[in-house]
N, C-alpha and C. Protein backbone atom coordinates (compact mmCIF):
# COMPACT_ATOMS: atom_id res chain seq x y z
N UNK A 1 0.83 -1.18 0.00
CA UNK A 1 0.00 0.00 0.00
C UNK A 1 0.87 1.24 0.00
N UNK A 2 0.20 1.96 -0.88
CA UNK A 2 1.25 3.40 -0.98
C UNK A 2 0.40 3.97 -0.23
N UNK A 3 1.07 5.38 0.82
CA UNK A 3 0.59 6.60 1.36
C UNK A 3 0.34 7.67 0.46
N UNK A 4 -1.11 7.70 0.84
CA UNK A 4 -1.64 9.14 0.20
C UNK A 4 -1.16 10.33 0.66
N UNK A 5 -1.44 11.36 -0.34
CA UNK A 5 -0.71 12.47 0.36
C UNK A 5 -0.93 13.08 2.02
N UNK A 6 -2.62 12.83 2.35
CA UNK A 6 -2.54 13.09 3.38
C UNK A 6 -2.91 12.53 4.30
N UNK A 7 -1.92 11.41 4.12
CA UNK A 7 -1.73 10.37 5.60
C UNK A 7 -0.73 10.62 6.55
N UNK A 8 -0.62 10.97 7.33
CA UNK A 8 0.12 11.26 8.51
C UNK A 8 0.95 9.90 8.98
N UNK A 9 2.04 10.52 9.19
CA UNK A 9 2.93 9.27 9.55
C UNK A 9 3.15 9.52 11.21
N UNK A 10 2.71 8.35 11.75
CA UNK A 10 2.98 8.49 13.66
C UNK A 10 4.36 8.23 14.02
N UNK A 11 5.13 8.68 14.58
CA UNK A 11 6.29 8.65 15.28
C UNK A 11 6.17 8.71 16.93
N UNK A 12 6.38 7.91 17.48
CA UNK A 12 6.78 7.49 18.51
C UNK A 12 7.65 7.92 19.57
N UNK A 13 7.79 8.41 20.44
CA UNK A 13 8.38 9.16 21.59
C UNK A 13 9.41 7.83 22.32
N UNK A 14 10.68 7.20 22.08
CA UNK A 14 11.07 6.34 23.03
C UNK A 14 12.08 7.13 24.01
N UNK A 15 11.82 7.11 25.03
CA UNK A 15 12.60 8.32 26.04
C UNK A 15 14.15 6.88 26.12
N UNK A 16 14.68 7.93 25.91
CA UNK A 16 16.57 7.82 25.73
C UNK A 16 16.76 7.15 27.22
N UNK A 17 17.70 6.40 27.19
CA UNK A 17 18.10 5.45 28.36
C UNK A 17 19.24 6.23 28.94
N UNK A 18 19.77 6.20 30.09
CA UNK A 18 20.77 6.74 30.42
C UNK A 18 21.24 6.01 31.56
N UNK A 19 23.36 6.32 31.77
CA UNK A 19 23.28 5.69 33.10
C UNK A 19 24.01 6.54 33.95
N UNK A 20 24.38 6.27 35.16
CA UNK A 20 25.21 7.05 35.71
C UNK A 20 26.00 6.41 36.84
N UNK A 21 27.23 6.46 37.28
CA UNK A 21 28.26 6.40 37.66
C UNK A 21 28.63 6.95 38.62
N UNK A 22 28.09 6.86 40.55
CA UNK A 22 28.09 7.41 41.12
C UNK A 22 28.89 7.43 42.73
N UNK A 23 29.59 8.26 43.01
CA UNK A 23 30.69 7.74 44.20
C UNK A 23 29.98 8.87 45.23
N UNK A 24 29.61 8.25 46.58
CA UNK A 24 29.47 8.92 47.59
C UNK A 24 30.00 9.04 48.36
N UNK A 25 30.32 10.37 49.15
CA UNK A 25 31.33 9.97 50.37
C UNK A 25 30.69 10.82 51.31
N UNK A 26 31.55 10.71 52.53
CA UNK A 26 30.72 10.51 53.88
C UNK A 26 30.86 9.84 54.95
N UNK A 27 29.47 10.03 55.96
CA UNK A 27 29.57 9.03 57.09
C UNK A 27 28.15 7.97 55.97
N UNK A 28 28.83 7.18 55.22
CA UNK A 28 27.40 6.36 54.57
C UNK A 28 27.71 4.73 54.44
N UNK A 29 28.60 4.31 55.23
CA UNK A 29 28.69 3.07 55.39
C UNK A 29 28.51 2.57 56.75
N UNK A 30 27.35 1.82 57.21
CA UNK A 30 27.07 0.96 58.18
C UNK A 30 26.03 2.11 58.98
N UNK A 31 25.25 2.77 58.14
CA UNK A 31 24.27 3.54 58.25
C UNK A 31 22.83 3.34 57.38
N UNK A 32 22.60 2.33 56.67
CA UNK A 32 21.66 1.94 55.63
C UNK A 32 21.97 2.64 54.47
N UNK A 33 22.49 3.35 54.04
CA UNK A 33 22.52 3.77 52.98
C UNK A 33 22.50 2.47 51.57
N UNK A 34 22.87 1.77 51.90
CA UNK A 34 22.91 0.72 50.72
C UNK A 34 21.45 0.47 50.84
N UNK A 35 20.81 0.09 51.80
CA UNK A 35 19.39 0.15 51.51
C UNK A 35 18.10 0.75 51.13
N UNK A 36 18.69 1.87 51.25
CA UNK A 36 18.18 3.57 51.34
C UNK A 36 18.40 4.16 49.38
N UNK A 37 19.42 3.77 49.12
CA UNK A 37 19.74 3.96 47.85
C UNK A 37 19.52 2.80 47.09
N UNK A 38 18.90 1.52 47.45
CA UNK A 38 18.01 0.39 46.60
C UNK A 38 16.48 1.39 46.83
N UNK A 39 16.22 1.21 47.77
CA UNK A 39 14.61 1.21 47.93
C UNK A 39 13.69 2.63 46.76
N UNK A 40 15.02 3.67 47.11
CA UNK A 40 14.77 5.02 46.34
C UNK A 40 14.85 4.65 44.73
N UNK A 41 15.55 3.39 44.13
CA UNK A 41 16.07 3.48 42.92
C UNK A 41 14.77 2.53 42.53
N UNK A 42 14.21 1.60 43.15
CA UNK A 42 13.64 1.05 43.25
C UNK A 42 11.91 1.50 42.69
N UNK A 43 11.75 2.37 43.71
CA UNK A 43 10.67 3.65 43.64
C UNK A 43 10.27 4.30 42.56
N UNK A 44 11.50 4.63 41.79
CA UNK A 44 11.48 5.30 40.66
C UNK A 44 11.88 4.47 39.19
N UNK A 45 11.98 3.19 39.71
CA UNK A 45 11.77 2.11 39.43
C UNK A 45 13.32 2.41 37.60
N UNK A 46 14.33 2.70 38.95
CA UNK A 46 15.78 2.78 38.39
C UNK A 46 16.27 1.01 38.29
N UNK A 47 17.21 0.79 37.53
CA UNK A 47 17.86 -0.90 37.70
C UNK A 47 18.92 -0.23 37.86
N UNK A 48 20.09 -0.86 38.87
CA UNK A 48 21.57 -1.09 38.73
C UNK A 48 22.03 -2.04 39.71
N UNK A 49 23.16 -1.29 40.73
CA UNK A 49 23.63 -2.08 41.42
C UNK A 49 24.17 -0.62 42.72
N UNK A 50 24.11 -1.19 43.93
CA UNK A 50 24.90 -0.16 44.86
C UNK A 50 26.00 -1.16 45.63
N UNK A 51 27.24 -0.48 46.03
CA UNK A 51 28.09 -1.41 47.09
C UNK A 51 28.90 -0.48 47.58
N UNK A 52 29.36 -0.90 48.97
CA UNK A 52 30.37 -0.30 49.88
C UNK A 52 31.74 -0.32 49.20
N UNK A 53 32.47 0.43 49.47
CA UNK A 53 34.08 0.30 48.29
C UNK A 53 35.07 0.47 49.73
N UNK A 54 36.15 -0.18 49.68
CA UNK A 54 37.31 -0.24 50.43
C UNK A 54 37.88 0.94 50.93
N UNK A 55 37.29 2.24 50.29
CA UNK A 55 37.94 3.54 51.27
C UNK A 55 36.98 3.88 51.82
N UNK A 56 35.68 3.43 51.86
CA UNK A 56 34.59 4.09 52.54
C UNK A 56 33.27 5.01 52.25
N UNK A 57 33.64 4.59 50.54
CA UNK A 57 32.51 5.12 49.72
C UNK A 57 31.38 4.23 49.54
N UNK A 58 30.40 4.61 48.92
CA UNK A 58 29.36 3.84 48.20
C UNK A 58 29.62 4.26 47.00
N UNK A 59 29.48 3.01 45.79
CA UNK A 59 29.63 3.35 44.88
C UNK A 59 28.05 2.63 44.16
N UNK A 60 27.37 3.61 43.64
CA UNK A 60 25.87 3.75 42.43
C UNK A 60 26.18 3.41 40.98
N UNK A 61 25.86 2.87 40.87
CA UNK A 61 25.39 2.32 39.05
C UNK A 61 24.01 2.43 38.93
N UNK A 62 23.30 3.22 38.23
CA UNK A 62 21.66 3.01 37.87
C UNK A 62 21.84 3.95 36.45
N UNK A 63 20.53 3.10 36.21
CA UNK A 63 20.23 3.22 34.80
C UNK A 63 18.48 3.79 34.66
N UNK A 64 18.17 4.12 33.88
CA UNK A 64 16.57 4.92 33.28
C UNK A 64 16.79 6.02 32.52
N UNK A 65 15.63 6.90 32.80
CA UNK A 65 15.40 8.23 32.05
C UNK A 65 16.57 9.08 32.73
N UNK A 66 17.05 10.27 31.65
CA UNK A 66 17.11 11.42 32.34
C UNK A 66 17.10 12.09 33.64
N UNK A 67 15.30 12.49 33.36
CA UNK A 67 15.21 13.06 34.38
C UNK A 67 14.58 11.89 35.76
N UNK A 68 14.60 11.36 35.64
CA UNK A 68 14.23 10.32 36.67
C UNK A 68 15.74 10.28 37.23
N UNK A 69 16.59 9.54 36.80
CA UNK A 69 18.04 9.85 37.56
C UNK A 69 18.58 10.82 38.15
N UNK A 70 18.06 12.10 37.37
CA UNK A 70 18.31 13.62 38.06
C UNK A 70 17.33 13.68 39.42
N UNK A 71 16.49 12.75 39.33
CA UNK A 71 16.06 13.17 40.68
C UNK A 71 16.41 12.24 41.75
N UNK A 72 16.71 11.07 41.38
CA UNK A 72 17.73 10.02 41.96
C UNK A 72 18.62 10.38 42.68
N UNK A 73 19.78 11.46 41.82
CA UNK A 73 20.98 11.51 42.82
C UNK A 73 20.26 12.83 43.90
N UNK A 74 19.13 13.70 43.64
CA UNK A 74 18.82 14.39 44.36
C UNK A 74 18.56 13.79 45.91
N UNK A 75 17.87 12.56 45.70
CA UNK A 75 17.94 11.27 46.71
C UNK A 75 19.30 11.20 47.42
N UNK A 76 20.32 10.98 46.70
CA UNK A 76 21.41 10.15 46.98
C UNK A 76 22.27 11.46 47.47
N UNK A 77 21.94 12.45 47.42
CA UNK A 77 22.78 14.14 48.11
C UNK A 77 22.33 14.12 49.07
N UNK A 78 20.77 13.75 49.52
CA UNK A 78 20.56 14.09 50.86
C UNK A 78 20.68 12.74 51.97
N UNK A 79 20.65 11.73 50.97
CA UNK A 79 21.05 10.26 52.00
C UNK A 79 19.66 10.12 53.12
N UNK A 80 20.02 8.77 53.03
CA UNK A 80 19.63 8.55 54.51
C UNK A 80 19.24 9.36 56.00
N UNK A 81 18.29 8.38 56.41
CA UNK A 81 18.61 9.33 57.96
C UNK A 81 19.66 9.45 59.15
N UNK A 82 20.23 8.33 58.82
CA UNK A 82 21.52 8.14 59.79
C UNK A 82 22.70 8.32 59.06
N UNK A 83 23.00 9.04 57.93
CA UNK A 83 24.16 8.64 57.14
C UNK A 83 24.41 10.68 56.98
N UNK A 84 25.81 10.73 57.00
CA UNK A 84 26.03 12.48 56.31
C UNK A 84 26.37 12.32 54.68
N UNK A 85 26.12 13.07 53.80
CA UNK A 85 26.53 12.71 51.94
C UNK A 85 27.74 13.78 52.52
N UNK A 86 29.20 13.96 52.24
CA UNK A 86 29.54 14.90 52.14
C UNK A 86 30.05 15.36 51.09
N UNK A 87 29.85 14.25 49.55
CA UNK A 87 29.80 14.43 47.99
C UNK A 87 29.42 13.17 47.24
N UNK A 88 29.06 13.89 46.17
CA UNK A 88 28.36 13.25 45.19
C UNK A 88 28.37 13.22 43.80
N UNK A 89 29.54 12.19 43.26
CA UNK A 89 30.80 12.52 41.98
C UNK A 89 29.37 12.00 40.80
N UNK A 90 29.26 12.27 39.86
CA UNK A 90 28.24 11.43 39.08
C UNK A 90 29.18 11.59 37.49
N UNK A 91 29.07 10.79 36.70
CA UNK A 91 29.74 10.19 35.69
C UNK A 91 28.29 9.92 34.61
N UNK A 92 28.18 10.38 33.90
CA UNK A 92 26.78 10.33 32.81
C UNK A 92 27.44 9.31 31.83
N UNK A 93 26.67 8.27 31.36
CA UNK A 93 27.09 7.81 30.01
C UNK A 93 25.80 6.91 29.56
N UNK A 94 26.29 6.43 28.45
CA UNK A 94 25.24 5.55 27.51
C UNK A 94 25.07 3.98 28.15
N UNK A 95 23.92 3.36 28.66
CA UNK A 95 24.23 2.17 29.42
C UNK A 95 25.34 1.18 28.57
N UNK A 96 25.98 0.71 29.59
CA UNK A 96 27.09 -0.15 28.79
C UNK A 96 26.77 -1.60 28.90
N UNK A 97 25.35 -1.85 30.01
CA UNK A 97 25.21 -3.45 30.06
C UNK A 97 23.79 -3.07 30.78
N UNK A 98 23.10 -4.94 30.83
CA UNK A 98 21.79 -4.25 30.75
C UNK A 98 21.51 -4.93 32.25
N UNK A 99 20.79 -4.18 33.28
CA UNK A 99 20.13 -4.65 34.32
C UNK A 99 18.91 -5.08 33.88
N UNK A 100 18.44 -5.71 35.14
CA UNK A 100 16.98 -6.23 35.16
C UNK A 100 16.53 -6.07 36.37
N UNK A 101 17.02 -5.47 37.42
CA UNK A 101 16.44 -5.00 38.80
C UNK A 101 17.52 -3.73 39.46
N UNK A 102 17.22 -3.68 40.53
CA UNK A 102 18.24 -2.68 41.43
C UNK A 102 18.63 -3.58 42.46
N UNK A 103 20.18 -3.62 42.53
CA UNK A 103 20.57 -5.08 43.97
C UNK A 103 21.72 -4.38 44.16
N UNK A 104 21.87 -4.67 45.86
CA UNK A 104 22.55 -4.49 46.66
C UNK A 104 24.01 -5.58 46.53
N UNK A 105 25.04 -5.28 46.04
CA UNK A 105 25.91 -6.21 45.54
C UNK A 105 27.31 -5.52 47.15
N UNK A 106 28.10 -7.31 47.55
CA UNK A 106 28.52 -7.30 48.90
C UNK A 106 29.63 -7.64 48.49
């Protein structure tokens, strides 16, 4: 079938994937924060991975929209209730591998 002249062609909106790359530092280990930064990623229904790192950071991997992540690390600046953020490095890029949930990796 050929298109008539005035058939409208639908195009589709697929919102762009994004990930980000995130180091926290602080008082945020052995304060929930690993749980605190699942449950929030979770919510907004982000996939990656969070874990404690050997100098005392948390280090974030999540993946989604844009602006859904922008409001993510807005999460992840103010932390927990028992935890201080005292920075929050973020690294933007194109997902490089694919999740299927948000997990707490030990």
């Amino acid at each position: 079938m050929s298109q008539g002249k005035h058939e409208k062609k639908v195009r589709y909106s697929i919102p762009m994937q994004k990930q980000i790359e995130c180091k926290i530092t602080g008082r945020v280990q052995l304060v929930m924060f690993r749980d605190f930064a699942q449950r929030k990623a979770r919510a907004l229904k982000l996939v990656g991975t969070v874990q404690n790192m050997p100098d005392g950071s948390v280090r974030v991997g999540a993946q989604g929209e844009e602006s859904v992540l922008q409001k993510y690390i807005g999460h992840l600046k103010k932390g927990s209730v028992l935890s201080r953020v005292d920075g929050v490095e973020v690294v933007w890029a194109s997902p490089a591998s694919v999740f299927t949930d948000f997990q707490i990796l030990y």
